[in-house]
N, C-alpha and C. Protein backbone atom coordinates (compact mmCIF):
# COMPACT_ATOMS: atom_id res chain seq x y z
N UNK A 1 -24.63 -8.83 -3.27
CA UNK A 1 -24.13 -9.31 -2.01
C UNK A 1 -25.26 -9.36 -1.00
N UNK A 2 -25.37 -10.50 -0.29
CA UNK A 2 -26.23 -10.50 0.56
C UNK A 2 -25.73 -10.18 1.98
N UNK A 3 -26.37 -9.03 2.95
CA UNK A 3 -25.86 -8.75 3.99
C UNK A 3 -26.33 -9.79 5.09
N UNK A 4 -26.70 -10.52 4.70
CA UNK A 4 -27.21 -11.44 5.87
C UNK A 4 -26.14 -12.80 6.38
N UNK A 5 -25.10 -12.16 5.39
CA UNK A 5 -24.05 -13.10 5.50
C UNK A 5 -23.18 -12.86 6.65
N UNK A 6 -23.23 -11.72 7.27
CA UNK A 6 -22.39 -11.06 7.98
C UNK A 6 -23.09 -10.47 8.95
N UNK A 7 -22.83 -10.56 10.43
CA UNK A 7 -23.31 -10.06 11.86
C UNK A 7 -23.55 -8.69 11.49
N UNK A 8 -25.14 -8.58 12.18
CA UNK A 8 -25.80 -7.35 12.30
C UNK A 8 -25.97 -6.89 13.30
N UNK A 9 -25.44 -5.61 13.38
CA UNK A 9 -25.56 -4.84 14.59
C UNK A 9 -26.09 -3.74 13.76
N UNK A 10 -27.49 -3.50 14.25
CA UNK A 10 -28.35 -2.75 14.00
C UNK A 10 -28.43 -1.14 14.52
N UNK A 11 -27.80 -0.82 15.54
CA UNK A 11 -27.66 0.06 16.13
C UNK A 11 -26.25 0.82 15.79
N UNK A 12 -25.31 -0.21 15.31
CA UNK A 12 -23.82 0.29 15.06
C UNK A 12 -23.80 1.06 13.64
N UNK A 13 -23.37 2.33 14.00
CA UNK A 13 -22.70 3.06 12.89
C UNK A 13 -21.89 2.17 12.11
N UNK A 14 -21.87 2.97 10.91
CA UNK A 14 -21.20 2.52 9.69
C UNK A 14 -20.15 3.23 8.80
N UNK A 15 -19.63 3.04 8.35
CA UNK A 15 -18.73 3.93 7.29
C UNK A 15 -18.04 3.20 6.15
N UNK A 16 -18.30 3.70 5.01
CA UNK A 16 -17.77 3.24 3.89
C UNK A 16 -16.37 3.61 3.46
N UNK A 17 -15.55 2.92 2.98
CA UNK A 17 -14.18 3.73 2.93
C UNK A 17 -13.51 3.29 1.44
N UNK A 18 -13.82 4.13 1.12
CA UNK A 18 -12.99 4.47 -1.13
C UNK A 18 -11.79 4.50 -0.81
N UNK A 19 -10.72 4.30 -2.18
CA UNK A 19 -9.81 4.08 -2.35
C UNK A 19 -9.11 5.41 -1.59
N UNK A 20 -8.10 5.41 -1.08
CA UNK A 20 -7.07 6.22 -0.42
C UNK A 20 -7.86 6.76 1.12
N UNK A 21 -8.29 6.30 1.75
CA UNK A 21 -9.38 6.66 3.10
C UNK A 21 -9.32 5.46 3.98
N UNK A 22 -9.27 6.07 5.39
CA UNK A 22 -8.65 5.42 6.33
C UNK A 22 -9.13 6.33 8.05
N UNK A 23 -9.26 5.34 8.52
CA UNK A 23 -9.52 5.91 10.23
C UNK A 23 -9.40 5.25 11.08
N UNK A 24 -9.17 5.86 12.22
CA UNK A 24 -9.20 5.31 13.72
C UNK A 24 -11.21 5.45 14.06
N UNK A 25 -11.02 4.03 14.71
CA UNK A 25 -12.60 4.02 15.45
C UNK A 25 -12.60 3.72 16.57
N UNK A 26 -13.32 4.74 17.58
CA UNK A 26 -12.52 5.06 19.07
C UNK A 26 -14.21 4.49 19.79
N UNK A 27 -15.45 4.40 18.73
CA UNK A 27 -16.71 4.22 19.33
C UNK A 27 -16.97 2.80 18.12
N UNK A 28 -17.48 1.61 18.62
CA UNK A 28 -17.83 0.54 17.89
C UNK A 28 -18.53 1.26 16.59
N UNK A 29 -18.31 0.55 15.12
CA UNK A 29 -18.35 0.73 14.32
C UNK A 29 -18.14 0.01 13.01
N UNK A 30 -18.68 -0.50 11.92
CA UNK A 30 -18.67 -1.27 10.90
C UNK A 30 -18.50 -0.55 9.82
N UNK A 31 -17.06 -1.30 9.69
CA UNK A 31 -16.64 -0.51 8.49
C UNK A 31 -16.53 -1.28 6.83
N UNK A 32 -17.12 -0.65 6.15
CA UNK A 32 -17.04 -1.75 4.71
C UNK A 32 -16.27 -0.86 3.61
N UNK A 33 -15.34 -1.88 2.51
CA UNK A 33 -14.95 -1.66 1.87
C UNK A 33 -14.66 -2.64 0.32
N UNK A 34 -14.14 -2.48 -0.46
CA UNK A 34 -14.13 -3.15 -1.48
C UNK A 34 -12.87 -3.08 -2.02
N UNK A 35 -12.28 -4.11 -2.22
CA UNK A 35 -10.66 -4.31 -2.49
C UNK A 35 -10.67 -4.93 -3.62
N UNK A 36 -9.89 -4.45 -4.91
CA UNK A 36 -9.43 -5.41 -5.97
C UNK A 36 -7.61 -5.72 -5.87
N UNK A 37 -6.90 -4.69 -6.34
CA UNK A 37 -5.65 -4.92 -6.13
C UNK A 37 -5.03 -4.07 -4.89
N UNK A 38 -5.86 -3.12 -4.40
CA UNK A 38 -5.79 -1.80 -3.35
C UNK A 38 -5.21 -3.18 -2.19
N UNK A 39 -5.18 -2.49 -0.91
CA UNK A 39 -5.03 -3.38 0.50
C UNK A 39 -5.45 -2.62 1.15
N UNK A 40 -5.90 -3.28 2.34
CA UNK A 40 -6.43 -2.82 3.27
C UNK A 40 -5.64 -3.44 4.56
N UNK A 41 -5.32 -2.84 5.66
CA UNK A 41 -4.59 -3.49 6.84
C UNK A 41 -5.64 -2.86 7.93
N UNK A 42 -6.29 -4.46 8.82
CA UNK A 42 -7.01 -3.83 9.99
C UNK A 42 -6.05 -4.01 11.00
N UNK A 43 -6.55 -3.17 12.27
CA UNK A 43 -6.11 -2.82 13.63
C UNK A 43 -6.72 -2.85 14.31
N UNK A 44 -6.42 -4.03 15.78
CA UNK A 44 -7.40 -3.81 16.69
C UNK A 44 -6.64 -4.12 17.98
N UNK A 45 -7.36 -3.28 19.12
CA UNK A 45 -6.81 -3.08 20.45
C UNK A 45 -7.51 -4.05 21.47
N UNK A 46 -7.28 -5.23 21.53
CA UNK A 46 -8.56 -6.03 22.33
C UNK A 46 -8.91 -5.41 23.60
N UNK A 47 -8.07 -4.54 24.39
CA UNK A 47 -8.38 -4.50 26.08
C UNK A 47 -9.13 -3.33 26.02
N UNK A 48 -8.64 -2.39 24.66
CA UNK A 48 -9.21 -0.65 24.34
C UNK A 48 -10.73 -0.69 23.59
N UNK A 49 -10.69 -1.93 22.54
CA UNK A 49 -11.76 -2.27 22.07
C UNK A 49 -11.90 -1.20 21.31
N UNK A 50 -10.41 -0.76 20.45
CA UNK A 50 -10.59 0.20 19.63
C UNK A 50 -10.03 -0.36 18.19
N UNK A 51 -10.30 -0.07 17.27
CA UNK A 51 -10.00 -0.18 15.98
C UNK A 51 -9.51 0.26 14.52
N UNK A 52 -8.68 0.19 13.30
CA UNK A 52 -8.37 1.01 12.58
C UNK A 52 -8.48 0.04 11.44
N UNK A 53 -8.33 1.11 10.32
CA UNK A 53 -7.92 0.53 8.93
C UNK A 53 -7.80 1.58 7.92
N UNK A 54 -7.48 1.28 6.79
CA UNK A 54 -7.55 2.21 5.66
C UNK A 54 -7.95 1.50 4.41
N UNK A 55 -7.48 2.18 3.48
CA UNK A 55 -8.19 1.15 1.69
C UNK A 55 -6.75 2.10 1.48
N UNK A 56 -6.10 1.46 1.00
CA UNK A 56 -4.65 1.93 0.00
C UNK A 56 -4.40 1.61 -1.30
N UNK A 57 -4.28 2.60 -2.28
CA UNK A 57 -4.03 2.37 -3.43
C UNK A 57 -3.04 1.22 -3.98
N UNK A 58 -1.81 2.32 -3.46
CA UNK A 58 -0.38 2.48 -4.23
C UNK A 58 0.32 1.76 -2.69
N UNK A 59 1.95 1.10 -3.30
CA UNK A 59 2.56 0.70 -1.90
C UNK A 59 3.74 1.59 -1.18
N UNK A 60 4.40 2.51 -2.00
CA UNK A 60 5.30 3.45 -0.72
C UNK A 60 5.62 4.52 -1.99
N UNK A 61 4.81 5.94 -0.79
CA UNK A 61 4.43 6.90 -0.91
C UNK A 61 5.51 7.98 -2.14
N UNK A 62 6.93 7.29 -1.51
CA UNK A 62 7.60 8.50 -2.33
C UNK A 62 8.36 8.41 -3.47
N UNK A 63 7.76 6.52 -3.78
CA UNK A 63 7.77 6.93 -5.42
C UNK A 63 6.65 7.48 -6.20
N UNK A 64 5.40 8.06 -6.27
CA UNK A 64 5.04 8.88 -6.50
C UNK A 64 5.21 10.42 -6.12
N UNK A 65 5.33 10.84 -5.07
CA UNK A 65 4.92 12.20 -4.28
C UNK A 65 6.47 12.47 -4.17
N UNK A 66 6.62 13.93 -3.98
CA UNK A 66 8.35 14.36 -3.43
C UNK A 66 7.69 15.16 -1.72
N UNK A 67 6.73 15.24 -1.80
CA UNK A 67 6.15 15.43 -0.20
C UNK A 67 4.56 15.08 -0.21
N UNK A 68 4.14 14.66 0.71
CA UNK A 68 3.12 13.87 1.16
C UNK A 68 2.21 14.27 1.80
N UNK A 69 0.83 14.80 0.70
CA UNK A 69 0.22 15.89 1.46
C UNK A 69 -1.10 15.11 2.35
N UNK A 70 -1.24 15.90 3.46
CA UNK A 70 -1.79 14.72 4.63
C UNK A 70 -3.30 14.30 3.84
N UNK A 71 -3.63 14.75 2.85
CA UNK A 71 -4.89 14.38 1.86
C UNK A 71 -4.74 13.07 1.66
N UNK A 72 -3.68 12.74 1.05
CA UNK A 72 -3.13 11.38 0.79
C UNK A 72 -2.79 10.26 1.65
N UNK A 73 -2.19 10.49 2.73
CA UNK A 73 -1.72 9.43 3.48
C UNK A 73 -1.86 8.47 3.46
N UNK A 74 -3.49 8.31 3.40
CA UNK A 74 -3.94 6.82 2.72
C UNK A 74 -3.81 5.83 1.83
N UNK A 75 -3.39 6.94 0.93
CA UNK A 75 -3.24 6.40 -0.48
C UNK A 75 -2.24 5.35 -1.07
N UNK A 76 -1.41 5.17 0.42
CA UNK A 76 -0.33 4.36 0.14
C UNK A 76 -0.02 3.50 1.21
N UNK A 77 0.26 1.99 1.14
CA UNK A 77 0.30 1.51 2.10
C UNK A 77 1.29 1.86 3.34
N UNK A 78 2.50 2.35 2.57
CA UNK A 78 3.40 2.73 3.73
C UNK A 78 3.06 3.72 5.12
N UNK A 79 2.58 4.62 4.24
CA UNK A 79 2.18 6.19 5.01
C UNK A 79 1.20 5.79 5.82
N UNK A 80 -0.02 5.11 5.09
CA UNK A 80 -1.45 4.79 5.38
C UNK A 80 -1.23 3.80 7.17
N UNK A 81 -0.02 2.87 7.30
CA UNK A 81 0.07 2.01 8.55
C UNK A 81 0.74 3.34 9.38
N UNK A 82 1.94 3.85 8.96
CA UNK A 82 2.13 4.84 10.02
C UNK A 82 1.61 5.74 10.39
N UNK A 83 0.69 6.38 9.71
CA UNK A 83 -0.27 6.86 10.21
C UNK A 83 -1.06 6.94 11.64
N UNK A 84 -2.29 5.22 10.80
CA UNK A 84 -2.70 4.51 11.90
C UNK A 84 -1.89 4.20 13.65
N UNK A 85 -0.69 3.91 13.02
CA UNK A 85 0.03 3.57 14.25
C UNK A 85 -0.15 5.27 15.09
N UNK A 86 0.46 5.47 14.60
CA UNK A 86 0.97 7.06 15.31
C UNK A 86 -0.51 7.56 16.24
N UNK A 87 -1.34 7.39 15.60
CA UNK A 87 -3.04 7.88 16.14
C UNK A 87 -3.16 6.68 17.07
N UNK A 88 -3.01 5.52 16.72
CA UNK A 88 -3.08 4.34 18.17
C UNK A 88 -2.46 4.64 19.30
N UNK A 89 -1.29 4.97 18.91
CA UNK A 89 -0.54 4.89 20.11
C UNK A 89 -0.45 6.40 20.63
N UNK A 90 -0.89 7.61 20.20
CA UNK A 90 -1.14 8.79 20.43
C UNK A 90 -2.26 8.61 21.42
N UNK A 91 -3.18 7.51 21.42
CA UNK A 91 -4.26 7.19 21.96
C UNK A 91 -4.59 6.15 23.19
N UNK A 92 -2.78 6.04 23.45
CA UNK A 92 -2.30 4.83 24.62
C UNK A 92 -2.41 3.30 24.34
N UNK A 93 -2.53 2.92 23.17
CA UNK A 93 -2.32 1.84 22.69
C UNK A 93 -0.46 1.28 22.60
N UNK A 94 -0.49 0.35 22.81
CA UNK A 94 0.91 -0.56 22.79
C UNK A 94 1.18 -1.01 21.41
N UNK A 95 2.07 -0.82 20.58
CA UNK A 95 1.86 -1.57 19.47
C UNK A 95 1.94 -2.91 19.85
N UNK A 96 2.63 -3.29 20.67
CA UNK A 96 2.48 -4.99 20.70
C UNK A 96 1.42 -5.53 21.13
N UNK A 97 0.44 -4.60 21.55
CA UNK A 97 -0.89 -5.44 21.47
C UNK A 97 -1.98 -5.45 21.04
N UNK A 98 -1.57 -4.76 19.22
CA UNK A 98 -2.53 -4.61 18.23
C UNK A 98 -2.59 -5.80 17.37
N UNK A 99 -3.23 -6.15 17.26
CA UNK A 99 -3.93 -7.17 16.33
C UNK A 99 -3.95 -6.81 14.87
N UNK A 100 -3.36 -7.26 14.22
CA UNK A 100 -3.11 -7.00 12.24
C UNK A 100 -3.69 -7.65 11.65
N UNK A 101 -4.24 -7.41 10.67
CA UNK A 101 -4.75 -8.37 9.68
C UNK A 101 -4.35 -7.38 8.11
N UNK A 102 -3.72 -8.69 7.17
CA UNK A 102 -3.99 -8.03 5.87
C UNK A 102 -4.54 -8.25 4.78
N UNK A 103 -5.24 -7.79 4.51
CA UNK A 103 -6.30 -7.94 3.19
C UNK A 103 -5.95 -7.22 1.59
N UNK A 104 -6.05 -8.25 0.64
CA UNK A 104 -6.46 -7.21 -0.68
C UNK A 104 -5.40 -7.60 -1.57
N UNK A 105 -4.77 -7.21 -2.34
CA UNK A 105 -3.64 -7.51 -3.43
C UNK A 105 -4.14 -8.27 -4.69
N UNK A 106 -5.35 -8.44 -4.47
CA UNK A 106 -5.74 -9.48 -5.75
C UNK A 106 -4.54 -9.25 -7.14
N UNK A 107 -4.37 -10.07 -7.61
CA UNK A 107 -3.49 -10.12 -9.09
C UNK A 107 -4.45 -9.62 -10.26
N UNK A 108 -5.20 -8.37 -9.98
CA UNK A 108 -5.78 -8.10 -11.53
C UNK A 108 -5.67 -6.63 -12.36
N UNK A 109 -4.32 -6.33 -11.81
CA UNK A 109 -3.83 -5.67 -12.23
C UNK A 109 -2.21 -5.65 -13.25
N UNK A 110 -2.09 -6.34 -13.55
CA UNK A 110 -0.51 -7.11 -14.05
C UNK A 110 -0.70 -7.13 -15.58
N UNK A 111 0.49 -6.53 -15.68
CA UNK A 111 1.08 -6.15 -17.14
C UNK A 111 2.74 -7.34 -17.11
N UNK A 112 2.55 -8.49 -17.97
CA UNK A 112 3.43 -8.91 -17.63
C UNK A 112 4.10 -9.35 -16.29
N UNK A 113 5.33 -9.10 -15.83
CA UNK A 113 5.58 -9.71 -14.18
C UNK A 113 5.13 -8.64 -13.51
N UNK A 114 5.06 -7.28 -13.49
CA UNK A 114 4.38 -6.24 -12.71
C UNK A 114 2.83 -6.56 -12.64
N UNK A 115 2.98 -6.30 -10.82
CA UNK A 115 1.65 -6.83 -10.90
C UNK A 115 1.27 -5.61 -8.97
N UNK A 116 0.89 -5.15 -9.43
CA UNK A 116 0.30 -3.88 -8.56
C UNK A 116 -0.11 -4.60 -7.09
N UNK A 117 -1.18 -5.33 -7.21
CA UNK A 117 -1.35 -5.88 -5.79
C UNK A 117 -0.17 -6.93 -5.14
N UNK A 118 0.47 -7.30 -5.99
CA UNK A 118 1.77 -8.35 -4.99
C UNK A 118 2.54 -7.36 -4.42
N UNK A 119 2.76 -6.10 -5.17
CA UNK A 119 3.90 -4.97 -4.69
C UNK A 119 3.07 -4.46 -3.32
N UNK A 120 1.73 -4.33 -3.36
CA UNK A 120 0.83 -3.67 -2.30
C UNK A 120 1.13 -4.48 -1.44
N UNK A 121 0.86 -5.91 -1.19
CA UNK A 121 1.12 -6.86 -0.62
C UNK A 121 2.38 -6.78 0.49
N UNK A 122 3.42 -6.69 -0.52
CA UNK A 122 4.85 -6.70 0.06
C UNK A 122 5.29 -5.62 0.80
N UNK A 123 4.61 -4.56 0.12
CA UNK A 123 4.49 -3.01 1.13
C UNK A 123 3.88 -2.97 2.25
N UNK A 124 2.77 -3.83 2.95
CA UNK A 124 2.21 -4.18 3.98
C UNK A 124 3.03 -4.65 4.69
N UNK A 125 3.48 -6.60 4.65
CA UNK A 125 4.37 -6.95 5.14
C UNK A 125 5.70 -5.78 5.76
N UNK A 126 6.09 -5.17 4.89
CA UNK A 126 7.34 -4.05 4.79
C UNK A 126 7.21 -3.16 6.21
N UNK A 127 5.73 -2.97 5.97
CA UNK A 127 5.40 -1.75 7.10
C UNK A 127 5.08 -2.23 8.35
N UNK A 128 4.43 -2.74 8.58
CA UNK A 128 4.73 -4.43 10.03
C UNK A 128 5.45 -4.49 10.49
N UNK A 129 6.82 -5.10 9.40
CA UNK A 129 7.44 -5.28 10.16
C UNK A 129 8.43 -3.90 10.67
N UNK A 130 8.56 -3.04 9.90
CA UNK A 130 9.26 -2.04 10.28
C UNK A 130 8.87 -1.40 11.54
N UNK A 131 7.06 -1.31 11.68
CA UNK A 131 6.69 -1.03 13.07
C UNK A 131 6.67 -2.31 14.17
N UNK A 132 7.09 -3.68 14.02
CA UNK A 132 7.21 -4.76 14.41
C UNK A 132 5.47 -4.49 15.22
N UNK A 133 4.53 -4.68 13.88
CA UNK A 133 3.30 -5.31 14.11
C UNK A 133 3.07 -6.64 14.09
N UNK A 134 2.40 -6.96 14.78
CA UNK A 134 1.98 -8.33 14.78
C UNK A 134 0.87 -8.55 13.64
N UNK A 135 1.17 -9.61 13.13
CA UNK A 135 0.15 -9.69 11.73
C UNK A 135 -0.30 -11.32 12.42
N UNK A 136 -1.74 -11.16 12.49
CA UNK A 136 -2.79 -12.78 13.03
C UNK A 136 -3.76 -13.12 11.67
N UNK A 137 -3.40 -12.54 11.00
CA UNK A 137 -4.27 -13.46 9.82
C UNK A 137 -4.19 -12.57 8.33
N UNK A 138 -4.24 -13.04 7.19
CA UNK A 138 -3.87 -12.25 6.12
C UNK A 138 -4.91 -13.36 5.08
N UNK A 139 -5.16 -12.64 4.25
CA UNK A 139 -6.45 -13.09 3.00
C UNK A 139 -5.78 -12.24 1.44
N UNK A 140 -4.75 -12.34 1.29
CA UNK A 140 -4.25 -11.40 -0.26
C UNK A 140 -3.72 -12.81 -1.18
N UNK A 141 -3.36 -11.61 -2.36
CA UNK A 141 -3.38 -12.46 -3.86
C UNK A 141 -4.71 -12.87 -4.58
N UNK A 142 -4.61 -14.06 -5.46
CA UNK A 142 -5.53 -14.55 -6.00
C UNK A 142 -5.92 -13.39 -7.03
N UNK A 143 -7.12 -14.15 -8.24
CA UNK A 143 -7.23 -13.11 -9.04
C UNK A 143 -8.53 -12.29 -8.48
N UNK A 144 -9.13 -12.91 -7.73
CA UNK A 144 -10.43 -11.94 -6.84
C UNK A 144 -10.30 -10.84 -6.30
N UNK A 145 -11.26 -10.25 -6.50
CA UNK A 145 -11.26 -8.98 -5.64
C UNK A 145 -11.96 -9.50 -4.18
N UNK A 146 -12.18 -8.78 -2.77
CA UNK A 146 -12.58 -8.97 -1.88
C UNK A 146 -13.50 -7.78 -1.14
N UNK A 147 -14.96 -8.88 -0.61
CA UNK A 147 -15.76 -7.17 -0.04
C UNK A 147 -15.42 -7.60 1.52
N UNK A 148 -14.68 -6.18 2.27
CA UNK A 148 -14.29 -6.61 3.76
C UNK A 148 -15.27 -6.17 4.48
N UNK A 149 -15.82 -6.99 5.54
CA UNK A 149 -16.74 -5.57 6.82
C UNK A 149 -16.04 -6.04 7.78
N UNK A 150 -15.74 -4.80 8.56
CA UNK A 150 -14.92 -4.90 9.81
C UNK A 150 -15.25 -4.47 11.17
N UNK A 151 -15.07 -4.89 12.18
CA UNK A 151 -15.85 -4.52 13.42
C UNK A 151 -14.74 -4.19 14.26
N UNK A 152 -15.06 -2.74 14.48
CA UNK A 152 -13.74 -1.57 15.33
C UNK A 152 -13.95 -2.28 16.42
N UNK A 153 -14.83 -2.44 17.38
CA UNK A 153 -14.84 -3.25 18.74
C UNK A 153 -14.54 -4.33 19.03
N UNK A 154 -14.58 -5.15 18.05
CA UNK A 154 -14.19 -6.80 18.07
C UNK A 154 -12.99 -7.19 17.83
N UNK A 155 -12.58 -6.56 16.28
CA UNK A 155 -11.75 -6.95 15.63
C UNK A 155 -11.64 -7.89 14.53
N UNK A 156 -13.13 -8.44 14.71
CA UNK A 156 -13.35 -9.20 13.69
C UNK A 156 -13.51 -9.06 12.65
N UNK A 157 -13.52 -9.60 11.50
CA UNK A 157 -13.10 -9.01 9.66
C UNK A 157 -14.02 -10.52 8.78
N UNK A 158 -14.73 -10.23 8.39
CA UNK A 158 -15.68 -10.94 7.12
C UNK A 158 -15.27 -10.78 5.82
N UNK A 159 -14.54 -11.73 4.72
CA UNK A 159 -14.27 -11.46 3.88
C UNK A 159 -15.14 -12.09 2.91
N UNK A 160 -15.55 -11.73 1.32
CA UNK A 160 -16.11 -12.73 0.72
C UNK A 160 -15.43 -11.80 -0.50
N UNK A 161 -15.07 -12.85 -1.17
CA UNK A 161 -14.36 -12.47 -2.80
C UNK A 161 -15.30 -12.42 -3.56
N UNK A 162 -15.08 -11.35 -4.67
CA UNK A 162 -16.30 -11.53 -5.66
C UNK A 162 -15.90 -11.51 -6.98
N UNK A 163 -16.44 -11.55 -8.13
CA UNK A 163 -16.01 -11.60 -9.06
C UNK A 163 -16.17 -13.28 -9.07
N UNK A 164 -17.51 -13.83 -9.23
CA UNK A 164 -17.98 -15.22 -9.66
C UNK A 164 -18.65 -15.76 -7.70
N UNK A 165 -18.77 -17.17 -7.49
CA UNK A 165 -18.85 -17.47 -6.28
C UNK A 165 -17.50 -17.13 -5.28
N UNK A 166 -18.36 -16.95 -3.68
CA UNK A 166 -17.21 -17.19 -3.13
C UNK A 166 -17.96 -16.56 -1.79
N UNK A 167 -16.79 -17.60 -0.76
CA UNK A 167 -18.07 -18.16 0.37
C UNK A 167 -17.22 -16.98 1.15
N UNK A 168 -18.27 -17.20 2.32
CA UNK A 168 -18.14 -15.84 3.60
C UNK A 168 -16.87 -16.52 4.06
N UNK A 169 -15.84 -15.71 4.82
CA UNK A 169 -14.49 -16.63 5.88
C UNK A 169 -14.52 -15.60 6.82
N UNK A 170 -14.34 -16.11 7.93
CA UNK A 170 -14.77 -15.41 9.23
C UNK A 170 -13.35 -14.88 9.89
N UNK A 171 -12.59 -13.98 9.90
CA UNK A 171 -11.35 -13.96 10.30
C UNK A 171 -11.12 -13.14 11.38
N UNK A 172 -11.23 -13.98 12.78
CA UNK A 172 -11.46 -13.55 13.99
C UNK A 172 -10.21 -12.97 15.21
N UNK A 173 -10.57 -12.16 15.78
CA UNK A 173 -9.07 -12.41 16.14
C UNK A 173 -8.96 -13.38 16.99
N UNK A 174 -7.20 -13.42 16.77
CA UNK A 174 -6.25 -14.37 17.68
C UNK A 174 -4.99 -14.39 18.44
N UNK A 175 -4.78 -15.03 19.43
CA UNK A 175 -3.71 -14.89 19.87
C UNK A 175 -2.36 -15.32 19.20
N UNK A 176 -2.71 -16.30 18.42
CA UNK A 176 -1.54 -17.16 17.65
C UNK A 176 -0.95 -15.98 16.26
N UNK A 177 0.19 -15.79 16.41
CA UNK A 177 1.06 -15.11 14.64
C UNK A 177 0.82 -15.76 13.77
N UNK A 178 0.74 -15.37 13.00
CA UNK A 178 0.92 -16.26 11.58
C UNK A 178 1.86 -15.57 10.63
């Protein structure tokens, strides 16, 4: 991967985030991750210029777990958005004026019609709307995996799929739903 594909801020901290790991970013910050069937859901506060996300395995928590140890939270898309929310708005954020984006679900996990990232997928959507987030742009499915970098201050999100070619898409925020 070439980093020159993607805005450099030279001075901005960084953080890498593995499967089940997730944070609030309260100081500008670039966050990278690597998605095959996992998801990832970003968050951003345009007026706070604050930001979130996680990398999620699995899509709701308590068909695996019979209690949900805060190690995990991440690990699942359900837990992993309420989470986030709860720390946003613990932090004077509005949910209605967070900015969503969802990433990740690639199809390369499927045994027959089970197919791990569409369920991740649908568990996102699920959790949105249950917190009636606003979702402005979404990049899931397909059989690609995706490398995300994300910018806590902006809000802006760089995706490029890998697994053969596949071009940079710039997914900025917006005012318009989708």
């Amino acid at each position: 991967m070439k980093t020159k594909d993607f805005p450099d801020y030279p001075d901005l901290p960084g953080r890498y985030l593995v499967v089940g790991d997730g944070d609030a970013f309260f100081e500008p910050t670039r966050v990278d991750t690597v998605l095959g069937s996992c998801v990832a859901v970003t968050f951003h506060h345009r007026r706070l210029r604050i930001g979130a996300t996680f990398h999620a395995l699995l899509p709701h928590w308590r068909q695996y777990e019979t209690e949900l140890p805060p190690d995990r939270v991440y690990r699942y898309v359900d837990s992993a958005v309420d989470s986030i929310c709860d720390i946003l708005v613990g932090h004077g954020c509005n949910p209605r004026d967070l900015e969503c984006k969802i990433f990740g679900g690639a199809q390369t996990m499927c045994t027959g019609e089970m197919c791990a990232g569409r369920y991740n997928v649908q568990a996102a959507f699920e959790a949105m709307m249950a917190r009636r987030l606003r979702v402005v742009a979404t990049d899931v499915g397909g059989d690609r995996g995706r490398k995300l970098v994300f910018f806590s201050h902006t809000g802006e999100v760089f995706v490029r799929r890998i697994k053969g070619r596949g071009d940079t898409i710039r997914c900025a925020p917006s005012r318009n739903s989708i």
